[in-house]
Protein backbone atom coordinates (compact mmCIF):
# COMPACT_ATOMS: atom_id res chain seq x y z
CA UNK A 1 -213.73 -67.95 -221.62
CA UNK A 2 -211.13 -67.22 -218.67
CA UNK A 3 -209.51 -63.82 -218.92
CA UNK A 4 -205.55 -64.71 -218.68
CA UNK A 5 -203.73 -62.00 -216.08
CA UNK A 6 -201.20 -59.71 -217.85
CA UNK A 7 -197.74 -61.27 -217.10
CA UNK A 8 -195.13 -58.35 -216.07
CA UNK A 9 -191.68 -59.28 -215.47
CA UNK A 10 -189.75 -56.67 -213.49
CA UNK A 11 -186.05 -56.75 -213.59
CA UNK A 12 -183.81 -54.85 -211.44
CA UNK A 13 -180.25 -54.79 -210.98
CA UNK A 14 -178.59 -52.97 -207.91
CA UNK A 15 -176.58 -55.10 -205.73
CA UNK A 16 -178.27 -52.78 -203.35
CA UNK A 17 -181.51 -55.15 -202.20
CA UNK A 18 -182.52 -52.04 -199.79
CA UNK A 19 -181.41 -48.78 -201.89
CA UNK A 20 -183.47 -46.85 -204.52
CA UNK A 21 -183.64 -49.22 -207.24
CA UNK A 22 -185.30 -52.29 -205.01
CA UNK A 23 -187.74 -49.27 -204.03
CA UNK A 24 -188.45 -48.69 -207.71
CA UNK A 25 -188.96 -52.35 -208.30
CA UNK A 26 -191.52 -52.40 -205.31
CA UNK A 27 -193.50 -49.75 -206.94
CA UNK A 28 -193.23 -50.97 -210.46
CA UNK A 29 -194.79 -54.11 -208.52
CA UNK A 30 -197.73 -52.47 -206.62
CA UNK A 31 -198.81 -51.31 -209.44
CA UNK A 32 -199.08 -53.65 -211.79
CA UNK A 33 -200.62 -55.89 -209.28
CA UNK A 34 -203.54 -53.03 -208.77
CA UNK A 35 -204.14 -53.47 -212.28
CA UNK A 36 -204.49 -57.38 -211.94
CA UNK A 37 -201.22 -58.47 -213.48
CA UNK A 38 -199.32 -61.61 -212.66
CA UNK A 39 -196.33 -60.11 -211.34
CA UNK A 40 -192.64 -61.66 -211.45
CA UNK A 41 -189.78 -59.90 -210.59
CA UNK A 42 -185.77 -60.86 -210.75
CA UNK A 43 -182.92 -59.31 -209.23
CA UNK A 44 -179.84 -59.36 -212.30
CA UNK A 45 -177.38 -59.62 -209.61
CA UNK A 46 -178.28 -63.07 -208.54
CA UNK A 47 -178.96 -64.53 -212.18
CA UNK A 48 -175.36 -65.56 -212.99
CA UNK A 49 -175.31 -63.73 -215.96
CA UNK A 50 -171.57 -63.08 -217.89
CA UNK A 51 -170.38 -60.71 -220.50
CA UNK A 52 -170.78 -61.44 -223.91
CA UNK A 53 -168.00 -63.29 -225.63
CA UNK A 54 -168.76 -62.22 -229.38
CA UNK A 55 -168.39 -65.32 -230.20
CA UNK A 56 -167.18 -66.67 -233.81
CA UNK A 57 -166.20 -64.03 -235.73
CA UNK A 58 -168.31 -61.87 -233.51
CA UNK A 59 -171.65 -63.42 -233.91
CA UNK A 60 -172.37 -66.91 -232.43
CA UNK A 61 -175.63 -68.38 -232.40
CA UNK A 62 -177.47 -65.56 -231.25
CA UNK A 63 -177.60 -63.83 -234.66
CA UNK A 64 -178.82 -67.49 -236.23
CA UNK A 65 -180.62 -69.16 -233.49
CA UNK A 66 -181.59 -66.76 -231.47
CA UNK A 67 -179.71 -68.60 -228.07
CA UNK A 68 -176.50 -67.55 -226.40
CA UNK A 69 -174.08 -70.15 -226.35
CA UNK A 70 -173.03 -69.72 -222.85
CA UNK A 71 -173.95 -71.94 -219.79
CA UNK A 72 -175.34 -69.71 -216.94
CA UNK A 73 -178.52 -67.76 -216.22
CA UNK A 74 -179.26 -65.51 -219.60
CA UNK A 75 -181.04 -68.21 -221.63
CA UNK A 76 -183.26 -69.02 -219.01
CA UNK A 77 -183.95 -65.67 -218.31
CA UNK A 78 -184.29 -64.79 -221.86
CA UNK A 79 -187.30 -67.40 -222.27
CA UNK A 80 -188.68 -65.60 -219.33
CA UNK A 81 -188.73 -62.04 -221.25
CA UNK A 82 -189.77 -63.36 -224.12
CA UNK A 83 -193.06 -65.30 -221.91
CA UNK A 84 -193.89 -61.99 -220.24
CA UNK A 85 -196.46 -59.84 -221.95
CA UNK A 86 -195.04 -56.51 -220.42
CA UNK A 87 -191.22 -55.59 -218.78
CA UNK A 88 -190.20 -53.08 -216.43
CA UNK A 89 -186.69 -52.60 -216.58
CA UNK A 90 -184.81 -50.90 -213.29
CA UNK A 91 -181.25 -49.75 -212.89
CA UNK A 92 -179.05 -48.06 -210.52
CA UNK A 93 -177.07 -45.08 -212.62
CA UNK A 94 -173.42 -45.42 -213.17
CA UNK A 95 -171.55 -42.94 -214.87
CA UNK A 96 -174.72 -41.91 -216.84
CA UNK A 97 -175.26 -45.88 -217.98
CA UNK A 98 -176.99 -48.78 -217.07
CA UNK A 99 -175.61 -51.05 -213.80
CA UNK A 100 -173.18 -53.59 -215.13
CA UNK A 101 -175.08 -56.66 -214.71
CA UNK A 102 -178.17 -54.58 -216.50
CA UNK A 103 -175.45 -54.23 -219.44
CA UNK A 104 -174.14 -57.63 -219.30
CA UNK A 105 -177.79 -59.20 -219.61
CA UNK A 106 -179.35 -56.37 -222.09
CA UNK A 107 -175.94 -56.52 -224.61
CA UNK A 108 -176.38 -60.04 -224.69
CA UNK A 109 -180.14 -60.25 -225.34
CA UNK A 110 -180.10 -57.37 -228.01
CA UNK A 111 -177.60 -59.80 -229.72
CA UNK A 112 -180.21 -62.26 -229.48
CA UNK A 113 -183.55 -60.23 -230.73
CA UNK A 114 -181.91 -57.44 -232.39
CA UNK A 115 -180.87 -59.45 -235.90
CA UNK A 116 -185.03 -61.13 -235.92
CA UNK A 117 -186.38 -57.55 -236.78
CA UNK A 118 -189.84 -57.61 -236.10
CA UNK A 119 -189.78 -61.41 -235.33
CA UNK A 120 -188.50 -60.27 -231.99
CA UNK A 121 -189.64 -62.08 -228.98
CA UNK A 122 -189.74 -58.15 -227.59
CA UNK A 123 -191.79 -56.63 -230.92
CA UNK A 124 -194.51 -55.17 -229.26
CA UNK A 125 -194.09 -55.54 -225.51
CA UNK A 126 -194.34 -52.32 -223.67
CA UNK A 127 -191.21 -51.54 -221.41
CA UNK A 128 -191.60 -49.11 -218.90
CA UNK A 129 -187.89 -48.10 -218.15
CA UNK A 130 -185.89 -46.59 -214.77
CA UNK A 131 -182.99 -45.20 -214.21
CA UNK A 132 -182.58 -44.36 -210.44
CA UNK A 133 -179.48 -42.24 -209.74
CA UNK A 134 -178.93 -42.37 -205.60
CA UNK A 135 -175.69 -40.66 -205.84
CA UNK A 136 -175.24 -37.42 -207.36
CA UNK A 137 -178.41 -37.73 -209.38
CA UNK A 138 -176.92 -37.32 -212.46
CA UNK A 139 -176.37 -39.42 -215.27
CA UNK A 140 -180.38 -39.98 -215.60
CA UNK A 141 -180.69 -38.47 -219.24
CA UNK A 142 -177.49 -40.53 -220.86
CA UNK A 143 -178.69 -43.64 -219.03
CA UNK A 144 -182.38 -43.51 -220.10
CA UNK A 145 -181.40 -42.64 -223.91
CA UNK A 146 -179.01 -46.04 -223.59
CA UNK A 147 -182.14 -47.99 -222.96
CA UNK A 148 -184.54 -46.18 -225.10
CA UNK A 149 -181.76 -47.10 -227.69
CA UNK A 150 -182.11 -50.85 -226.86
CA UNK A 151 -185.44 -51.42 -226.57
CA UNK A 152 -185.72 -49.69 -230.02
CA UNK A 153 -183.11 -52.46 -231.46
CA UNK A 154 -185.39 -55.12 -229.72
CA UNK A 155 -188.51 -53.72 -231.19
CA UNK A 156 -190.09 -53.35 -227.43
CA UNK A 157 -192.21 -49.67 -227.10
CA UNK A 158 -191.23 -47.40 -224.52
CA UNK A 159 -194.16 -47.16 -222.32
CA UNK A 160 -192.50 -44.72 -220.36
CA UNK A 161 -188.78 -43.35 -219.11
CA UNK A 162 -188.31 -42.31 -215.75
CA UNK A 163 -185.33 -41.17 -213.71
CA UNK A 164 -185.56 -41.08 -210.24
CA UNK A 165 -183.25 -39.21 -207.82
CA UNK A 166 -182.93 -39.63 -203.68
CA UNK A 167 -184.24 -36.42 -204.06
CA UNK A 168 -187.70 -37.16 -206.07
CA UNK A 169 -188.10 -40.30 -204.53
CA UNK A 170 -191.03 -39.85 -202.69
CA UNK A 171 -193.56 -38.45 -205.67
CA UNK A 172 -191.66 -40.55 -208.72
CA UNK A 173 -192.14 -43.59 -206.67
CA UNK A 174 -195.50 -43.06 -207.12
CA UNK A 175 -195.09 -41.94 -210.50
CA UNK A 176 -193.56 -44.97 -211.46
CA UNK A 177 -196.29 -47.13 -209.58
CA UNK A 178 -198.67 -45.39 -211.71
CA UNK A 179 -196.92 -45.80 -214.98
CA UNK A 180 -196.87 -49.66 -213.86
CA UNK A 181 -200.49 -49.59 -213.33
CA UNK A 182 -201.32 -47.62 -216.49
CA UNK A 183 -199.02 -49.98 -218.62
CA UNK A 184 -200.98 -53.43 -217.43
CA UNK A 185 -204.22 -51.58 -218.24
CA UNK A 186 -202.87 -50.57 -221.77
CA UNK A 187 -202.51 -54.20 -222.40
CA UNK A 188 -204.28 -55.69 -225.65
């Protein structure tokens, strides 16, 4: 029988396709391919994804169905997540939270997953998680704890959490190309 490749889907979301966080994604990438994972990666920024509209009486179909009502790039990109056997999630740090379009995609897909319990499309997956802070460097510890917070919801495990700074940049890049590799290689 043909051993299937891990599929890890890394999603990043800086508008920045040069800064930290595209770094972060390129290391997240060399190592999962080291460990022989299919690799896919998309950039939030360019997936067209809105806010969402609570819609109803604040739930819409995502609490019954498990599908956003809205026309543009989340439903696709939520079949996507839920095809992938491992995610690395990547975000600039604003004000100690995600990146906007990281929030507008991961509010709208907790809607989605959070009411199925451990039905999830996420139960189970492992989620390696970074928060890269260019700026200042801080905000790294409130924006981590947001997304530890969400994949909880989703039912995902926390493979690992890392914050990177412009100032640890060289050794947690390779921290986090580890972590990548070490997460494919935990795979069932």
């Amino acid at each position: 029988m043909e051993e299937v490749a891990v599929r890890v889907l890394i999603l990043q979301s800086s508008p920045n396709r040069d800064g930290l966080t595209a770094a972060c994604a390129a290391a997240a990438a060399e190592g999962a391919r080291r460990a022989g994972a299919e690799v896919e990666g998309m950039r939030l920024n360019d997936a067209g994804i809105g806010l969402c509209r609570a819609c109803g009486n604040g739930w819409g179909t995502c609490r019954t169905e498990h599908r956003c009502t809205q026309e543009d790039g989340f439903n696709a990109l939520h079949e996507r997540v839920a095809a992938a056997d491992a995610l690395v999630l990547i975000t600039p740090v604003y004000w100690g939270e995600p990146s906007e379009s990281a929030k507008a995609f991961l509010d709208r897909l907790r809607r989605c997953e959070a009411p199925r319990g451990d039905e999830s499309a996420l139960a189970g997956k492992w989620a390696l998680v970074v928060a890269a802070a260019g700026g200042s460097g801080n905000g790294t510890l409130t924006c981590l704890s947001s997304l530890e917070r969400l994949l909880t919801h989703v039912r995902a495990r926390p493979f690992d959490l890392i914050g990177i700074t412009r100032r640890s940049r060289e050794y947690q890049l390779e921290a986090i190309c580890r972590a990548a590799q070490a997460m494919v290689a935990a795979q069932p």
